[in-house]
Protein backbone atom coordinates (compact mmCIF):
# COMPACT_ATOMS: atom_id res chain seq x y z
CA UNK A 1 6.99 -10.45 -40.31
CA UNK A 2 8.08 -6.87 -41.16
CA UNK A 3 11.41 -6.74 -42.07
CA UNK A 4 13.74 -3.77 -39.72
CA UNK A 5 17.45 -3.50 -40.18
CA UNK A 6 19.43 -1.78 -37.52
CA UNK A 7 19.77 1.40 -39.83
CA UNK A 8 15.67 1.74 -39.51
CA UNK A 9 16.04 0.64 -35.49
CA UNK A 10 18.06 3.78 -34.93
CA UNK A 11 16.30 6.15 -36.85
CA UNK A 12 12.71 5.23 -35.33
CA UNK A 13 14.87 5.70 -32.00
CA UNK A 14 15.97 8.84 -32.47
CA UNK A 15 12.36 10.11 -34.23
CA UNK A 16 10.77 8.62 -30.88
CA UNK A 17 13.68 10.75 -29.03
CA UNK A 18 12.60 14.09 -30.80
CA UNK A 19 8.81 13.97 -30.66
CA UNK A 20 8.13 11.80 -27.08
CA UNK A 21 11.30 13.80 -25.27
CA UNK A 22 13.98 11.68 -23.19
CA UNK A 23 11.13 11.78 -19.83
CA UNK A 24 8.75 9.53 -21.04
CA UNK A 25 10.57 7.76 -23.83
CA UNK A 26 11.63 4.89 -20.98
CA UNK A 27 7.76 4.47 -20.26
CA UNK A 28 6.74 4.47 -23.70
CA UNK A 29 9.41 1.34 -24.83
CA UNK A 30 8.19 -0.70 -21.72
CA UNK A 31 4.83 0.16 -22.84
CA UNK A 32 5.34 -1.13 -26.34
CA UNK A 33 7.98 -3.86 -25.00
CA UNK A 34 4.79 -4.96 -23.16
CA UNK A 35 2.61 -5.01 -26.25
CA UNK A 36 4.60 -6.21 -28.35
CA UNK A 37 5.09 -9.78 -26.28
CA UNK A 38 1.40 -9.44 -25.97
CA UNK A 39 1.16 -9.87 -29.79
CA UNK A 40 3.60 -12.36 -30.17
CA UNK A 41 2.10 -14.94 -27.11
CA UNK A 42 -1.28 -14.17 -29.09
CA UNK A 43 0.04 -14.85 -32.40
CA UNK A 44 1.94 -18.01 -30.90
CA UNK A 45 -1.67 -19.28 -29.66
CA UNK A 46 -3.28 -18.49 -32.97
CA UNK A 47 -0.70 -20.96 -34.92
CA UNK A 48 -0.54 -23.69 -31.99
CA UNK A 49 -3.92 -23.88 -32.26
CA UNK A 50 -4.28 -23.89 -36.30
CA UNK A 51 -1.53 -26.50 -36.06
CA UNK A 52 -3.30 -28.41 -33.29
CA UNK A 53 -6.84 -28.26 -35.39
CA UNK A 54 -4.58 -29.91 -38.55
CA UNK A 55 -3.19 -32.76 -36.17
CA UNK A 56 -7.11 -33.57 -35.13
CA UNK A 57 -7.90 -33.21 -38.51
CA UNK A 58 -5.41 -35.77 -39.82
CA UNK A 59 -5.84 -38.04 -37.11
CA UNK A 60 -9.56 -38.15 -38.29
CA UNK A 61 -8.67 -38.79 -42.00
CA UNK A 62 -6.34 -41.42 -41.05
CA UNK A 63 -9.50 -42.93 -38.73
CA UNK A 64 -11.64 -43.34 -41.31
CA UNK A 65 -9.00 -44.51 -43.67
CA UNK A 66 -8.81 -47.41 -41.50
CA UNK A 67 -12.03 -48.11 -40.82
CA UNK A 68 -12.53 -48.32 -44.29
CA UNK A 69 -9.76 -50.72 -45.09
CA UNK A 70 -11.10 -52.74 -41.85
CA UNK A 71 -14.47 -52.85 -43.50
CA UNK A 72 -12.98 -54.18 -46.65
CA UNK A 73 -11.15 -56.20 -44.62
CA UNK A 74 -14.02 -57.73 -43.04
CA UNK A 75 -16.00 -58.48 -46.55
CA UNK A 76 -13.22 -60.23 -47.89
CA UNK A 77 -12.89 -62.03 -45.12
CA UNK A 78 -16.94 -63.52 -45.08
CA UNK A 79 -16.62 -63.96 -48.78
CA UNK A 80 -13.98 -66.34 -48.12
CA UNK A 81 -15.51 -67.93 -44.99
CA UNK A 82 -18.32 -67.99 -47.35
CA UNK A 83 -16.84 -69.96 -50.50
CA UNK A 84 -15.24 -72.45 -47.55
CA UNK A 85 -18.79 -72.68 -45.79
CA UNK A 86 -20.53 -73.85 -48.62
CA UNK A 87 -18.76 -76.85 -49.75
CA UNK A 88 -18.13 -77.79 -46.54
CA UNK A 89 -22.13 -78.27 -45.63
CA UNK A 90 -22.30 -79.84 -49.00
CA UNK A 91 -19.70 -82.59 -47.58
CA UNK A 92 -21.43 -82.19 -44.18
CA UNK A 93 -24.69 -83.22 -45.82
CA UNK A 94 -23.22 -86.33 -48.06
CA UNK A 95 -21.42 -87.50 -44.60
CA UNK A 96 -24.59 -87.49 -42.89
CA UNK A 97 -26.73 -89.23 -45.45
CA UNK A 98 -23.80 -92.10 -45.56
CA UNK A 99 -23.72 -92.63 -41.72
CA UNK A 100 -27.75 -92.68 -41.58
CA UNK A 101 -28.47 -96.26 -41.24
CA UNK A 102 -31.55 -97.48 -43.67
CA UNK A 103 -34.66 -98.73 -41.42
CA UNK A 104 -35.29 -102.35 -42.98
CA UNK A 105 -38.55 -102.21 -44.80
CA UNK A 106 -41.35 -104.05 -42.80
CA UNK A 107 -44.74 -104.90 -43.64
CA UNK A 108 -46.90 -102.92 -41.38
CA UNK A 109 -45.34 -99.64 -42.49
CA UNK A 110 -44.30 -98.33 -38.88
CA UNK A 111 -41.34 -96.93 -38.05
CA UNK A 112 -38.42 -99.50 -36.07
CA UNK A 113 -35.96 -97.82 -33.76
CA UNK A 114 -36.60 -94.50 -33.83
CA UNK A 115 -39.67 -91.70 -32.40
CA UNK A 116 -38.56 -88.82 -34.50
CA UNK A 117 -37.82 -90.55 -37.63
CA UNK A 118 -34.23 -90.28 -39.10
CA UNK A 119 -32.92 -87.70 -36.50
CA UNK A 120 -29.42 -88.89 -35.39
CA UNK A 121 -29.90 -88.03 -31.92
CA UNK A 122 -32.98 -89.38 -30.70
CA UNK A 123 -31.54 -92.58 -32.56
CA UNK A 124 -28.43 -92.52 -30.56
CA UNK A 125 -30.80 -91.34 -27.52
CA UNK A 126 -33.30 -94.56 -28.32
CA UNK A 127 -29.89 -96.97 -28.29
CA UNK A 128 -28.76 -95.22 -24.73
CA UNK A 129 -29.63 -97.76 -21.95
CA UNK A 130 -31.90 -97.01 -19.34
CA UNK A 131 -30.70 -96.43 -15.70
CA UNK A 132 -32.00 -95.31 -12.51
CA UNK A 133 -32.20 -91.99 -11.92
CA UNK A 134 -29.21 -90.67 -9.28
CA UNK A 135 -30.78 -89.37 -6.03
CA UNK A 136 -31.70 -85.86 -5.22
CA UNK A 137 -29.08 -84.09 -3.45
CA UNK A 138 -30.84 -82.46 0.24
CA UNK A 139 -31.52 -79.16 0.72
CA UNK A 140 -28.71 -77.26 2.27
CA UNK A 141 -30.71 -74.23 3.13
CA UNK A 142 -29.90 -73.25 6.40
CA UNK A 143 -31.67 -69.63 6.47
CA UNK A 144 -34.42 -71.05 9.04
């Protein structure tokens, strides 16, 4: 701000003294006392909100600087669940075709054991034994 040593205080004192007269010098320092505070609560607002702006600002920046390492984050991530995925239905596949039991060859050509050919579970559904069905439960409705 404007730099005022006490040699300059007293000297714009005693100028106001001459020209404004001792009467209305008193009303004339409240009057600038008054402004002056007025300024400096301004001023004070000005900055807090400048500083506040720089705060959102960097709290943005620092959003979006996360978000962008989470995103890189989460590609890496499926890449690797990806190179794992792979050989794992590879193995999935061979384990499946080893635990498939071969239908023995007969000589009419249809199909023994099994209605939708080499699916696994109407196979083990076929081998499931048959039992009565349990009873239907009543109707508990009582809103008659």
């Amino acid at each position: 701000m404007i730099e005022i040593s006490f040699g300059k205080l007293v000297l714009l004192a005693l100028v106001a003294l001459i020209v404004l007269g001792p009467e209305k010098l008193p009303g004339v320092a409240r009057t600038a006392g008054a402004l002056l505070r007025r300024v400096r609560s301004g001023w004070d607002n000005v900055r807090a909100e400048v500083e506040r702006e720089f705060e959102i600002e960097e709290i943005k920046r620092t959003a979006r600087e996360a978000a962008a390492r989470a995103e890189a984050l989460q590609s890496q991530l499926n890449d690797g669940v990806q190179k794992v995925r792979e050989p794992l239905a590879g193995a999935l596949d061979e384990a499946a075709a080893m635990v498939r039991p071969k239908a023995p060859a007969t000589g009419d050509g249809a199909e023994t054991g099994t209605e939708a050919g080499d699916d696994p579970s109407s196979q083990v559904q076929a081998e499931l034994p048959l039992s009565a069905p349990a009873p239907a439960e009543p109707n508990r409705d009582h809103s008659a």
